[in-house]
C-alpha atoms as a PDB file:
ATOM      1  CA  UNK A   1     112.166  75.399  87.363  1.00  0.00           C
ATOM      2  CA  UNK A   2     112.877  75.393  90.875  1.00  0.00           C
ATOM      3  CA  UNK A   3     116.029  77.679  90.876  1.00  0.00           C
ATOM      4  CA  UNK A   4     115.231  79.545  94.105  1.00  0.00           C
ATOM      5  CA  UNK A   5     116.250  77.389  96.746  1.00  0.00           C
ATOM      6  CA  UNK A   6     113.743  78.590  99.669  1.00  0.00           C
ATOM      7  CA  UNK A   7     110.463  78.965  97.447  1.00  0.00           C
ATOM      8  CA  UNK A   8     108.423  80.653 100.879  1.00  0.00           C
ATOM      9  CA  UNK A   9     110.799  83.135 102.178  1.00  0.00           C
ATOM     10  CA  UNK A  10     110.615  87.146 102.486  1.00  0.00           C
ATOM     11  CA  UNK A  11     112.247  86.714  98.986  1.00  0.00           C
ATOM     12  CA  UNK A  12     108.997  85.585  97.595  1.00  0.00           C
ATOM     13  CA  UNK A  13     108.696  88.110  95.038  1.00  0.00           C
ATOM     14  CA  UNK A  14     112.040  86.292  93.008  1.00  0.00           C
ATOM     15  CA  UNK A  15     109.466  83.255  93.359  1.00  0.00           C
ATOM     16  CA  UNK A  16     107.179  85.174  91.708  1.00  0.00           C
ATOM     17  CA  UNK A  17     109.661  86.189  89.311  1.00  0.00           C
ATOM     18  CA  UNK A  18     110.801  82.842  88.595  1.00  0.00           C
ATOM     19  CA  UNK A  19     107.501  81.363  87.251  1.00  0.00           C
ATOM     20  CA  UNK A  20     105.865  84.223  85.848  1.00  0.00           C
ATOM     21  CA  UNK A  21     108.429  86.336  84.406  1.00  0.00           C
ATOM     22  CA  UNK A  22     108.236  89.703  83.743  1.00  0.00           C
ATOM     23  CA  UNK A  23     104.704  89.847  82.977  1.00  0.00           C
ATOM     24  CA  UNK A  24     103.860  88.300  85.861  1.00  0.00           C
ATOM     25  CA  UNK A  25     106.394  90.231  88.460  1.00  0.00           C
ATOM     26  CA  UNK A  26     104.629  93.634  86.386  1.00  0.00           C
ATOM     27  CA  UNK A  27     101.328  92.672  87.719  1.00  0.00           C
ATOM     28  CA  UNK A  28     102.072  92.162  90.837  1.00  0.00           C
ATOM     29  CA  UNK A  29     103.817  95.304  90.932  1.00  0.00           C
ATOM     30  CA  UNK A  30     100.737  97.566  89.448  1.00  0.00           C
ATOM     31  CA  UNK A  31      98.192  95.701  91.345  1.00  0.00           C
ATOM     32  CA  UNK A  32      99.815  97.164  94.779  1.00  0.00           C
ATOM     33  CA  UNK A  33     100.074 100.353  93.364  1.00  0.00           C
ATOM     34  CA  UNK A  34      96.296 100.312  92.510  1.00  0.00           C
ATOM     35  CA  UNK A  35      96.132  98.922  95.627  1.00  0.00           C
ATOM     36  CA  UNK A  36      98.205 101.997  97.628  1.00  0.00           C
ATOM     37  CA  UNK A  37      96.710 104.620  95.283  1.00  0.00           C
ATOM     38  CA  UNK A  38      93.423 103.746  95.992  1.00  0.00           C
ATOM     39  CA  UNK A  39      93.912 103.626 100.036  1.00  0.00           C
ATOM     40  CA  UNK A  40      95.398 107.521  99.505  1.00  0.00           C
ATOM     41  CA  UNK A  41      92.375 108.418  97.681  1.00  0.00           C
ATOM     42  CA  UNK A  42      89.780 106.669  99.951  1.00  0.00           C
ATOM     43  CA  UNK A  43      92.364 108.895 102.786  1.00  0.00           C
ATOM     44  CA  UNK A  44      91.837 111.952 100.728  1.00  0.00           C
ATOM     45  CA  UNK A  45      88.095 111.666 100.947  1.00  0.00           C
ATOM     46  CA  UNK A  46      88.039 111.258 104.865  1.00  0.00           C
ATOM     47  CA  UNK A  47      85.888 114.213 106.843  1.00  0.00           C
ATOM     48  CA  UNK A  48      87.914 113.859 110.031  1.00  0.00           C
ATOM     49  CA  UNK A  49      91.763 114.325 110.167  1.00  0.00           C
ATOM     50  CA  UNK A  50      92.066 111.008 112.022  1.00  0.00           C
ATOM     51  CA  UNK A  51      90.724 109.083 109.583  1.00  0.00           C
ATOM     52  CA  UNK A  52      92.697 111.001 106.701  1.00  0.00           C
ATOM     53  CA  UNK A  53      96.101 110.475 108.727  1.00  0.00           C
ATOM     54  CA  UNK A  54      95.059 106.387 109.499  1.00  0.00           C
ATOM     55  CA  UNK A  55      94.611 105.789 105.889  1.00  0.00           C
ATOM     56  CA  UNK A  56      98.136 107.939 105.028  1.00  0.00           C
ATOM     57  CA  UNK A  57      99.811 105.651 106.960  1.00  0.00           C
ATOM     58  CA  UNK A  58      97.991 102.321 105.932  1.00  0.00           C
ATOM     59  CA  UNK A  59      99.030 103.700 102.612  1.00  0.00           C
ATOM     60  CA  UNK A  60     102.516 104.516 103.717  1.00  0.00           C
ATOM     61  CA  UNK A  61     103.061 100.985 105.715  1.00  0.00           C
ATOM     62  CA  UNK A  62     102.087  99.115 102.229  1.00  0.00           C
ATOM     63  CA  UNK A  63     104.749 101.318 100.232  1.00  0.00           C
ATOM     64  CA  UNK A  64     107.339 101.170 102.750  1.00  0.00           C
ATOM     65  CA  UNK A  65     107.092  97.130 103.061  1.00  0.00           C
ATOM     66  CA  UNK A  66     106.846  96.817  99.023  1.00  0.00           C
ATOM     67  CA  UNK A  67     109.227  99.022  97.939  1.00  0.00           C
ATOM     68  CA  UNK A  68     111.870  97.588 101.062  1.00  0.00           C
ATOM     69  CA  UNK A  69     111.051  93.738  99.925  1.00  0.00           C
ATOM     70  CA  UNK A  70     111.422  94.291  96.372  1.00  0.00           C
ATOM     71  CA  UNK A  71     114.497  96.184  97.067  1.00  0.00           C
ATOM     72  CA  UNK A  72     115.645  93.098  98.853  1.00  0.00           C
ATOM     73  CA  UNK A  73     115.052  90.922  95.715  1.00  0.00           C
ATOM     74  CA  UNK A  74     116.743  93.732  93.476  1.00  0.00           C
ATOM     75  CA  UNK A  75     119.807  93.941  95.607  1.00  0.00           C
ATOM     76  CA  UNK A  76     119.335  97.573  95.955  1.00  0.00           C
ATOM     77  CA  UNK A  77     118.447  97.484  99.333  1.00  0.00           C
ATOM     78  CA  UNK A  78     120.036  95.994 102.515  1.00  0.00           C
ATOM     79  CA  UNK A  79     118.268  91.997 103.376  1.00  0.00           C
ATOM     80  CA  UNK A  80     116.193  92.681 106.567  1.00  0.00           C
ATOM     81  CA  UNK A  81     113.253  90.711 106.287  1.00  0.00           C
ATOM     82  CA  UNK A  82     110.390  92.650 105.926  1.00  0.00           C
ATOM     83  CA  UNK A  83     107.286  90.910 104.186  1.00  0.00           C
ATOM     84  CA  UNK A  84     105.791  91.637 101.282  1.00  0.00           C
ATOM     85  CA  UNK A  85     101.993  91.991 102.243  1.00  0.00           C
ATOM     86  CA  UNK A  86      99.858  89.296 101.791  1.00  0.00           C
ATOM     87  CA  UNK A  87     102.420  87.077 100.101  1.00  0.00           C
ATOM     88  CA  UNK A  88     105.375  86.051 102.061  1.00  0.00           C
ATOM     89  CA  UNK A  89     104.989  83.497 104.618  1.00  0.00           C
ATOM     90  CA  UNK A  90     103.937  83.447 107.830  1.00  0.00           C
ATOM     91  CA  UNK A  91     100.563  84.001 109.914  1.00  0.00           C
ATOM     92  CA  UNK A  92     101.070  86.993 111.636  1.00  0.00           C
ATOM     93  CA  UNK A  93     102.404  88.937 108.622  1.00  0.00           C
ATOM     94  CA  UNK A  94      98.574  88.486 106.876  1.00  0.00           C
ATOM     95  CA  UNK A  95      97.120  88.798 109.629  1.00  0.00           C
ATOM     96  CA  UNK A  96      98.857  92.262 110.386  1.00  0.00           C
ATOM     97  CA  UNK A  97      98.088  93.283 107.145  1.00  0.00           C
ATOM     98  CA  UNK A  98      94.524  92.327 106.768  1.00  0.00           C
ATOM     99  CA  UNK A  99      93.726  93.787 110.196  1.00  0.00           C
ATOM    100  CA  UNK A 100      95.469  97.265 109.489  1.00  0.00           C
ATOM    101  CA  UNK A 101      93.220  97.178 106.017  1.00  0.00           C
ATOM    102  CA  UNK A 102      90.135  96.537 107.522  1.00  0.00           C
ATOM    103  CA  UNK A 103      90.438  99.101 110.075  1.00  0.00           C
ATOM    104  CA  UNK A 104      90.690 101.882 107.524  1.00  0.00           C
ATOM    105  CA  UNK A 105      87.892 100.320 105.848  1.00  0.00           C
ATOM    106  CA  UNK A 106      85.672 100.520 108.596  1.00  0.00           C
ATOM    107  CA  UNK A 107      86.769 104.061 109.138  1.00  0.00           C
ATOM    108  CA  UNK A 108      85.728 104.801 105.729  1.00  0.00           C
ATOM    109  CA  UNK A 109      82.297 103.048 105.659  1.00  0.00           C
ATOM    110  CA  UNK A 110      81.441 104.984 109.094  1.00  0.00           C
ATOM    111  CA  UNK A 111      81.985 108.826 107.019  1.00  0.00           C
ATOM    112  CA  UNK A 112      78.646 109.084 105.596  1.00  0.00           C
ATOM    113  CA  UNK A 113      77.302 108.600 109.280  1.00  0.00           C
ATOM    114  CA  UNK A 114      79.680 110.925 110.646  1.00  0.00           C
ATOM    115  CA  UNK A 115      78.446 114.127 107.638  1.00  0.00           C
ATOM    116  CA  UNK A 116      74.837 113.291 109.461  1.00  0.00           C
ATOM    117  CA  UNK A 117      73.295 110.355 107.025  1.00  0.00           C
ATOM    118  CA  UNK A 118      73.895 108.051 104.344  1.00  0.00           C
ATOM    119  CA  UNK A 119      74.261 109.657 100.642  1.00  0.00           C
END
């Protein structure tokens, strides 16, 4: 209905809000958790403490920009433009994002190498 003025913002999840409703600001909302739950438990499962600690704070960075963006929507915290990853606008954002991600993935594909052979 085109209420939000500035449909491409860091206020893209009241965009998302807007034309999905409810349901639709609910999924995005569980798919990051799955999303964040499932980087701590690939970090969990890590046989070197660097690799555990990376993935923490891969984890951490996701939480931190979702819960600080949709804070911003909410009004519940202060507006200082921080992202929402790998939906606001913007280059560098996704790539950021998508380059932190895939580092921790390539950590975790090189463990079964590291405990002496593939399982």
């Amino acid at each position: 209905l085109k209420f939000v003025p500035e449909q491409d913002t860091d206020f893209i999840f009241c965009t998302v809000g807007e034309e999905e409703g409810f349901v639709g600001s609910a999924g995005v909302l569980l798919m990051f958790l799955a999303l964040i739950l499932r980087l701590m438990k690939l970090a969990e499962r890590q046989p070197f403490t660097f690799g555990r600690i990376y993935g923490y704070c891969v984890a951490s960075v996701f939480l931190f920009h979702v819960f600080i963006n949709v804070g911003m929507v909410l009004g519940l915290t202060p507006v200082i433009g921080i992202p929402l990853p790998f939906f606001s606008y913007g280059g560098s954002s996704l790539w950021g994002f998508t380059i932190l991600l895939f580092i921790f993935l390539r950590i975790d594909a090189g463990r079964n190498f590291a405990q002496g052979g593939i399982r």
